[in-house]
PDB file of N, CA and C in Angstrom:
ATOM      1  N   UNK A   1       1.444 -23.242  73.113  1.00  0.00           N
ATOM      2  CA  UNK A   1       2.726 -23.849  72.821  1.00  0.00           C
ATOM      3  C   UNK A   1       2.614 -25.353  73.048  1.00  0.00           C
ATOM      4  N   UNK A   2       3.143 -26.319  72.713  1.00  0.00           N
ATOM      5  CA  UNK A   2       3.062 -27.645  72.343  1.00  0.00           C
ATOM      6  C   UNK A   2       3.820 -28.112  73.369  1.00  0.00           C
ATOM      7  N   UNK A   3       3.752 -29.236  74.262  1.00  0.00           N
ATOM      8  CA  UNK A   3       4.052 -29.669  75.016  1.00  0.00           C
ATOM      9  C   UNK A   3       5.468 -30.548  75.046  1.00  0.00           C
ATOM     10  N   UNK A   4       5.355 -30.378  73.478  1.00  0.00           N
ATOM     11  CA  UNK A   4       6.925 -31.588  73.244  1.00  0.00           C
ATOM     12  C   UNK A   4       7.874 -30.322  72.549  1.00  0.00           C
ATOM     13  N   UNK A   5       7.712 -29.081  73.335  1.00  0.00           N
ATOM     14  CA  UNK A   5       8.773 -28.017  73.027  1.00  0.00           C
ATOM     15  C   UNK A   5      10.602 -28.832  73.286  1.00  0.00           C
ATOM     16  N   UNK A   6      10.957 -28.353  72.635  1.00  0.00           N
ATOM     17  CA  UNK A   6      12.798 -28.479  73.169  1.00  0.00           C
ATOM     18  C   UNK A   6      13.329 -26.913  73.605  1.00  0.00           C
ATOM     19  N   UNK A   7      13.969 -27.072  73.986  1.00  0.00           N
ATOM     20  CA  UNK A   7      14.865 -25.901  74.470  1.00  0.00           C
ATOM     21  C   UNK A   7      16.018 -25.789  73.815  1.00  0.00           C
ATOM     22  N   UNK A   8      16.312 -24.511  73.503  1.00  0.00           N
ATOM     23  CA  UNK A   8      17.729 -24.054  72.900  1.00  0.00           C
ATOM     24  C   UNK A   8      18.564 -22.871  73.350  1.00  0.00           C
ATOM     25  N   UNK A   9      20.025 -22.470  72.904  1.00  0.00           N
ATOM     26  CA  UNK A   9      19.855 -21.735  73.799  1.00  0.00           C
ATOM     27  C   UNK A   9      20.344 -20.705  72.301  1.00  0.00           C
ATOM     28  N   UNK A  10      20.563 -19.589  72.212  1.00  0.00           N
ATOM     29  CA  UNK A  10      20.439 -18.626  71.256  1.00  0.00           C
ATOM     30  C   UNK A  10      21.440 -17.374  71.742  1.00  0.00           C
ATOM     31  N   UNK A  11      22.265 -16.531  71.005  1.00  0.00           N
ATOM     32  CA  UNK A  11      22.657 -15.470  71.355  1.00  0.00           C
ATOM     33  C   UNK A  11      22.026 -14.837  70.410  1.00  0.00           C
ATOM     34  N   UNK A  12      21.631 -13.542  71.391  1.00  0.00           N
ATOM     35  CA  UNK A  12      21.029 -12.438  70.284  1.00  0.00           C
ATOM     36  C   UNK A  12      22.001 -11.231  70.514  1.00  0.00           C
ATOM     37  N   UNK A  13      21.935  -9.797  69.477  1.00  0.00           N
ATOM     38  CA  UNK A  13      22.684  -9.257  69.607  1.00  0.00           C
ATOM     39  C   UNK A  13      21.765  -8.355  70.587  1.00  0.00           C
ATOM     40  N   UNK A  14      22.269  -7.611  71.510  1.00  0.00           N
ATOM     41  CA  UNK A  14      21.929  -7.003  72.552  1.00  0.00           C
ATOM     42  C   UNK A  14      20.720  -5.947  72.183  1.00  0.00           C
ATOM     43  N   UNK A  15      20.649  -5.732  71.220  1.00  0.00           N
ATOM     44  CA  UNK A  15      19.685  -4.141  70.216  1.00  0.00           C
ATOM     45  C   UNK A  15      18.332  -5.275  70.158  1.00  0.00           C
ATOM     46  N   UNK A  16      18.761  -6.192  69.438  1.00  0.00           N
ATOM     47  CA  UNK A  16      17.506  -7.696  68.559  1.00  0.00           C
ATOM     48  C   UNK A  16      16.955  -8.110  70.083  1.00  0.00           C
ATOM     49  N   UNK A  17      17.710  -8.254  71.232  1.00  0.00           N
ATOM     50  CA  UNK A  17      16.950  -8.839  72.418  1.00  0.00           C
ATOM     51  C   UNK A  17      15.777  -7.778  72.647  1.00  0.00           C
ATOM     52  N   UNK A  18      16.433  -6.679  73.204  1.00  0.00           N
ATOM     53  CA  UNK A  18      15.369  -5.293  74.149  1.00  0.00           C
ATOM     54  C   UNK A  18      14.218  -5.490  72.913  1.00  0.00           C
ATOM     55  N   UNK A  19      14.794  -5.329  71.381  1.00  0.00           N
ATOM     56  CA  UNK A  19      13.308  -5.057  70.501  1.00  0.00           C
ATOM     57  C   UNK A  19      12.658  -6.155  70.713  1.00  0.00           C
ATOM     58  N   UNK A  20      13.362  -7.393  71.203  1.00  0.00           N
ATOM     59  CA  UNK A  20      12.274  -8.542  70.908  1.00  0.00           C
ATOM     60  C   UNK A  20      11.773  -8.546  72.861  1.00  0.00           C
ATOM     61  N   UNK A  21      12.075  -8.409  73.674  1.00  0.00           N
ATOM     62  CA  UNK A  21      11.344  -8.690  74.627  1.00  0.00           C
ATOM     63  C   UNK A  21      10.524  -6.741  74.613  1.00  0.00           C
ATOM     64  N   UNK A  22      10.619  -6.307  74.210  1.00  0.00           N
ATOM     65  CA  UNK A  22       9.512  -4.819  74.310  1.00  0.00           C
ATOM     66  C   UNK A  22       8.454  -5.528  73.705  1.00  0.00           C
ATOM     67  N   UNK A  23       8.713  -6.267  72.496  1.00  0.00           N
ATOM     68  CA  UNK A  23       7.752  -6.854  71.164  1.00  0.00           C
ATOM     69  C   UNK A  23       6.769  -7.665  71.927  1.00  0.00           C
ATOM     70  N   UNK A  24       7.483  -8.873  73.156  1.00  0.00           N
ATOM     71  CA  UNK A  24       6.882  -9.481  73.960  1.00  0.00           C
ATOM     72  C   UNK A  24       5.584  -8.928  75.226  1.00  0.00           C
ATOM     73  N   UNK A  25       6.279  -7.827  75.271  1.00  0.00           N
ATOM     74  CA  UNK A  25       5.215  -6.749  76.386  1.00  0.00           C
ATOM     75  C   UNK A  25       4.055  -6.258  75.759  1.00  0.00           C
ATOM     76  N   UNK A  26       4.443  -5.903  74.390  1.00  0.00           N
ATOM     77  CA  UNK A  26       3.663  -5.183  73.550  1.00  0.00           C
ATOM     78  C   UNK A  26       2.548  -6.110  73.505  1.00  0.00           C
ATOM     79  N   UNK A  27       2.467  -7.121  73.138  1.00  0.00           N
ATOM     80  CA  UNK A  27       1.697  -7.807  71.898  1.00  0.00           C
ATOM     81  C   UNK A  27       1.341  -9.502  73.313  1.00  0.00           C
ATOM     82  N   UNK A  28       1.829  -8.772  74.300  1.00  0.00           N
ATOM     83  CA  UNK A  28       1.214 -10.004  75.446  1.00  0.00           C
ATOM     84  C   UNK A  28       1.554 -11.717  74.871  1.00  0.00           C
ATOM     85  N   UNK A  29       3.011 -11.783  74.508  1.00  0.00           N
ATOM     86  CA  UNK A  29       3.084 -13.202  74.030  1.00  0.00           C
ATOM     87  C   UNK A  29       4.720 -13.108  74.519  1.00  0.00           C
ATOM     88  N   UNK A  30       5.005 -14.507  74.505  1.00  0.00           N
ATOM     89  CA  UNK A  30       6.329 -14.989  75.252  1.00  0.00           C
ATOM     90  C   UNK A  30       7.637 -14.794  74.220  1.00  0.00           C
ATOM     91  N   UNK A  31       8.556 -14.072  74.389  1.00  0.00           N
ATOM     92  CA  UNK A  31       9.869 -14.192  73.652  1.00  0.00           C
ATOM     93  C   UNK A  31       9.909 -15.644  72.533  1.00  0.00           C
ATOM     94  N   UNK A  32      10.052 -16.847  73.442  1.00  0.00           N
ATOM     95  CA  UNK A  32       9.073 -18.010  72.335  1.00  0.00           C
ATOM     96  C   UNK A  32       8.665 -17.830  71.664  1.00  0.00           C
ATOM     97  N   UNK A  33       7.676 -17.084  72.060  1.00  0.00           N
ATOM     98  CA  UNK A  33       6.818 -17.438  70.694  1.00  0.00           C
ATOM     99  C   UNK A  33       7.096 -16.663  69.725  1.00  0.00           C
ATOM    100  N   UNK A  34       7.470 -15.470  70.078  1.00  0.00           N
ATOM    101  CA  UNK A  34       8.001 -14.415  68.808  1.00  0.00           C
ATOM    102  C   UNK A  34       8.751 -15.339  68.120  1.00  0.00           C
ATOM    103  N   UNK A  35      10.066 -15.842  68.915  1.00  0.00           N
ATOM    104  CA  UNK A  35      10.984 -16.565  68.040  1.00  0.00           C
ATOM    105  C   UNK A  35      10.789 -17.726  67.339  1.00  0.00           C
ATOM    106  N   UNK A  36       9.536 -18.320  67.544  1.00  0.00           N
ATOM    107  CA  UNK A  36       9.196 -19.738  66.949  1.00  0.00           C
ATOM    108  C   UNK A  36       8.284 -18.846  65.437  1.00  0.00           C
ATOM    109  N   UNK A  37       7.392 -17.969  65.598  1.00  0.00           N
ATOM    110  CA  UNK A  37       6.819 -17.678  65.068  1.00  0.00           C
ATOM    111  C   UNK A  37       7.773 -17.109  63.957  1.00  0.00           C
ATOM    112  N   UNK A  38       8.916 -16.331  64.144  1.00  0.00           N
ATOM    113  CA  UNK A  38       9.426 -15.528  63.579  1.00  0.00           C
ATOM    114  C   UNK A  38      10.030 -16.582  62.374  1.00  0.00           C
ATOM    115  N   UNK A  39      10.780 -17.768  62.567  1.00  0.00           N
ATOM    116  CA  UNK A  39      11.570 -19.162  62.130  1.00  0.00           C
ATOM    117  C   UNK A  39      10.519 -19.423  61.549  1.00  0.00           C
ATOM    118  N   UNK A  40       9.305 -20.051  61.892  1.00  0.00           N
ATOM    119  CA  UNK A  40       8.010 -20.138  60.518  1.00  0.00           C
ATOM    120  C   UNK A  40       7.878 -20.095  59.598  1.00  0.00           C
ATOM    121  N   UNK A  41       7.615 -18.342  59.815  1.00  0.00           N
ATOM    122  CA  UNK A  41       7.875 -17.142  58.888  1.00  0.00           C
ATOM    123  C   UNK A  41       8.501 -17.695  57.818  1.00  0.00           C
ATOM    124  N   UNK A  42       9.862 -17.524  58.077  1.00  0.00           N
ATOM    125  CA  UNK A  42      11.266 -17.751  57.440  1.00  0.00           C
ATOM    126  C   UNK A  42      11.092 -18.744  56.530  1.00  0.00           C
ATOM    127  N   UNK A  43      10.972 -20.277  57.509  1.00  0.00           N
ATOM    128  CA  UNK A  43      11.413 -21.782  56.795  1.00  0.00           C
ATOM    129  C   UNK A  43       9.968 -21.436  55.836  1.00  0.00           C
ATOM    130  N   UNK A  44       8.588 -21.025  56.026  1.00  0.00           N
ATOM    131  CA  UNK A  44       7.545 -20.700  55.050  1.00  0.00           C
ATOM    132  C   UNK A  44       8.254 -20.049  53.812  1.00  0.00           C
ATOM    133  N   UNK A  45       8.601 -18.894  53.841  1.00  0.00           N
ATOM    134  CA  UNK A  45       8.978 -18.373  52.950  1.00  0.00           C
ATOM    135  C   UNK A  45       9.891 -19.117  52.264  1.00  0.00           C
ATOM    136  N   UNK A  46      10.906 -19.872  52.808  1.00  0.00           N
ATOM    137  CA  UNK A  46      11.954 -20.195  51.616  1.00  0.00           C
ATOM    138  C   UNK A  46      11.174 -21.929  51.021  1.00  0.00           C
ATOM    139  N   UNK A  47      10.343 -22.513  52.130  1.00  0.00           N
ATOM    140  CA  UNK A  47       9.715 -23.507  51.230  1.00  0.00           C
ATOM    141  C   UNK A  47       8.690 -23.216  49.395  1.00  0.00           C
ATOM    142  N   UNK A  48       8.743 -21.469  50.205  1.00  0.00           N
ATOM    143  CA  UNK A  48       7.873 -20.540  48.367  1.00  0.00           C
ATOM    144  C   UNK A  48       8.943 -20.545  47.718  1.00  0.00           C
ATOM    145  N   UNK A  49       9.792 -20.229  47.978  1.00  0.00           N
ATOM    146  CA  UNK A  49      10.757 -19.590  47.028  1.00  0.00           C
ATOM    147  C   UNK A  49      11.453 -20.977  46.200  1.00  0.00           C
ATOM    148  N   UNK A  50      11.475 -22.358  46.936  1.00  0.00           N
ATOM    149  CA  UNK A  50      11.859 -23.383  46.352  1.00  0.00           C
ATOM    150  C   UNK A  50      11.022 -23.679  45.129  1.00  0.00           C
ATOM    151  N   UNK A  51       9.781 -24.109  45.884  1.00  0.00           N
ATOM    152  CA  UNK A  51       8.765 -24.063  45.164  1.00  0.00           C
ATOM    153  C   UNK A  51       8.293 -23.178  43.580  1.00  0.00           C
ATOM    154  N   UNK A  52       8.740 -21.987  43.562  1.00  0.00           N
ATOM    155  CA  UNK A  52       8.835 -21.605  42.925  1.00  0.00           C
ATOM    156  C   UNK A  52      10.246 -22.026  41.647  1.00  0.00           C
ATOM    157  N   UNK A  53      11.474 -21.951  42.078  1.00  0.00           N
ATOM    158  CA  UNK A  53      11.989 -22.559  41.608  1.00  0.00           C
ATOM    159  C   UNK A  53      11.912 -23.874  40.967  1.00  0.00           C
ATOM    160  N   UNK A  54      11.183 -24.843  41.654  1.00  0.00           N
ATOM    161  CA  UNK A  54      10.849 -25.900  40.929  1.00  0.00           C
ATOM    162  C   UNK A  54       9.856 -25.679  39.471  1.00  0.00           C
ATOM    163  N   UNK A  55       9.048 -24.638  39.972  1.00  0.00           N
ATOM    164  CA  UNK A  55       7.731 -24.371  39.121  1.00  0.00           C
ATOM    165  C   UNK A  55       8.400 -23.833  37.567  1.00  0.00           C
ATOM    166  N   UNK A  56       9.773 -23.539  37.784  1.00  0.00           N
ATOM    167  CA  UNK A  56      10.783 -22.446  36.690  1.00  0.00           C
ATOM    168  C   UNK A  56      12.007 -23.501  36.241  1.00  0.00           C
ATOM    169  N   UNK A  57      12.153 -24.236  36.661  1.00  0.00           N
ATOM    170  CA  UNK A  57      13.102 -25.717  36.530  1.00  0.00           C
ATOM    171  C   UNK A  57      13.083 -25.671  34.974  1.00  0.00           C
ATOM    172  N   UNK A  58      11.751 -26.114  34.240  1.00  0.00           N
ATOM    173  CA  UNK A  58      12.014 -26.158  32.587  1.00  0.00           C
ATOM    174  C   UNK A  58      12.254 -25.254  32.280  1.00  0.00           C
ATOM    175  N   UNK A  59      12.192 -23.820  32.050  1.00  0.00           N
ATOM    176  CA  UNK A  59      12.049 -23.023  31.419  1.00  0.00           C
ATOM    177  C   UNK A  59      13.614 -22.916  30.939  1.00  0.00           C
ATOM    178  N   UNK A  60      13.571 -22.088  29.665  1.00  0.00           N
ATOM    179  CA  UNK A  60      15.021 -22.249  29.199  1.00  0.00           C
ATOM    180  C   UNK A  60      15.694 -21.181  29.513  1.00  0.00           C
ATOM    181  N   UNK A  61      16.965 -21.318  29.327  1.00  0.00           N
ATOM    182  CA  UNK A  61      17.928 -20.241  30.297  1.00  0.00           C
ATOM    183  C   UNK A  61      18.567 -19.565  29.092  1.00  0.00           C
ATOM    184  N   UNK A  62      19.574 -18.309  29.351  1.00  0.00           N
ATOM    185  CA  UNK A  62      19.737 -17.481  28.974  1.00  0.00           C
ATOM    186  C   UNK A  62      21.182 -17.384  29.021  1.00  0.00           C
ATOM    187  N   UNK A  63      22.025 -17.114  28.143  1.00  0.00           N
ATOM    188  CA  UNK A  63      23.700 -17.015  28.221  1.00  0.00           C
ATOM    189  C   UNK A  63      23.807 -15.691  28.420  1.00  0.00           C
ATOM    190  N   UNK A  64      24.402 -14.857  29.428  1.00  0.00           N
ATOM    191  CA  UNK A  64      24.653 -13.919  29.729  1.00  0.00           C
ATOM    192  C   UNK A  64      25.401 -13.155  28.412  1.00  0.00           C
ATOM    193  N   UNK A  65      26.063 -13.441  27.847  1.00  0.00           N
ATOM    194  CA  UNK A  65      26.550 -12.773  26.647  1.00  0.00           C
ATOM    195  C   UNK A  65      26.169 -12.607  25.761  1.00  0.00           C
ATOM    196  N   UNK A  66      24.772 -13.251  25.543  1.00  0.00           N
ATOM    197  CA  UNK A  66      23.476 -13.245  24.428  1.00  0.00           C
ATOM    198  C   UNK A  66      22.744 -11.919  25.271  1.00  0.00           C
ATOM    199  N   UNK A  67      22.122 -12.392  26.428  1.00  0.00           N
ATOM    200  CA  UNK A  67      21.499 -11.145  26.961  1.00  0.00           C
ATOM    201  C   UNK A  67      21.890  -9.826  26.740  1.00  0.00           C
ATOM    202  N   UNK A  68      23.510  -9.456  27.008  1.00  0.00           N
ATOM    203  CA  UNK A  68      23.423  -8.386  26.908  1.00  0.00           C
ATOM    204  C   UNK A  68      24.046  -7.843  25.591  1.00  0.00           C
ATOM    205  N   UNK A  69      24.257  -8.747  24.508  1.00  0.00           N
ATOM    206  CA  UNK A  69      23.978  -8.313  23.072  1.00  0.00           C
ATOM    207  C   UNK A  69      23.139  -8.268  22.360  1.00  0.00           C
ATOM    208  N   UNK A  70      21.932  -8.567  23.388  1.00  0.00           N
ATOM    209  CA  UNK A  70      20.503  -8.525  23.321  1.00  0.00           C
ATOM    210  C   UNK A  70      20.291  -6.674  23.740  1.00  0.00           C
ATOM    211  N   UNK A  71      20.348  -6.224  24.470  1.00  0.00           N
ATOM    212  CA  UNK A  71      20.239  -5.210  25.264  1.00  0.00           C
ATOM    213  C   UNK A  71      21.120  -4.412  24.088  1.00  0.00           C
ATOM    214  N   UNK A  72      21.899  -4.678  23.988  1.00  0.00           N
ATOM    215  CA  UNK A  72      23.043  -3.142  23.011  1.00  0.00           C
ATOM    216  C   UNK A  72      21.992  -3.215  21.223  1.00  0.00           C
ATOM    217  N   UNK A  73      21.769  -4.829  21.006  1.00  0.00           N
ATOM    218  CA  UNK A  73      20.994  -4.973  19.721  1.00  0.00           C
ATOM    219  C   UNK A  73      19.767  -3.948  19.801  1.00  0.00           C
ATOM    220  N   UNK A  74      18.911  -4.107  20.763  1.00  0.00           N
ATOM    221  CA  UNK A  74      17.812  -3.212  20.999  1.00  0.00           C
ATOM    222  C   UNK A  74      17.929  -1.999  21.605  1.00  0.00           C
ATOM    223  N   UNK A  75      19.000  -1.448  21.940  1.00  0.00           N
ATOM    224  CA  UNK A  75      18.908  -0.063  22.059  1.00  0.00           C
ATOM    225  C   UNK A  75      19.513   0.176  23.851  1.00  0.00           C
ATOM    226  N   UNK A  76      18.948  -0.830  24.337  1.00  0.00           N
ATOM    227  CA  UNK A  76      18.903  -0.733  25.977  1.00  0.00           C
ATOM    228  C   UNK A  76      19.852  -0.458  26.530  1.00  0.00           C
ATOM    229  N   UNK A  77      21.347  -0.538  26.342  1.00  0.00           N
ATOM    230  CA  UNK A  77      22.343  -0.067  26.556  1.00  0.00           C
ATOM    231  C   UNK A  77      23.725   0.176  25.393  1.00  0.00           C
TER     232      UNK A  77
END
């Protein structure tokens, strides 16, 4: 853990604590770190999902009322 940690303080719901400090016993690492690790995770994933979005930015879009007279035209519904 990094020395220029901050402290916060967090409510968890009472079920999310016990699983996360058992998780802590289990796996020999500090509530911390689960929770830093866990936020990572997270802010990782949605920096993909932006990313991705950017990657889809040109592509051309679709009028919902074309689509699905698209769908009845071809059979699909």
């Amino acid at each position: 853990m990094s020395t220029l940690t901050k402290r916060a303080t967090i409510y968890l719901d009472p079920v999310l604590h016990k699983a996360l400090r058992l998780q802590s016993i289990e796996t020999s690492r500090s509530v911390s770190e689960l929770v830093n690790d866990a936020i990572r995770d997270e802010l990782a994933e949605d920096a993909r999902d932006l990313a991705l979005f950017d990657e889809r930015a040109n592509e051309p879009t679709v009028d919902f009322e074309d689509f699905v007279k698209g769908l009845k035209r071809d059979g699909t519904i």
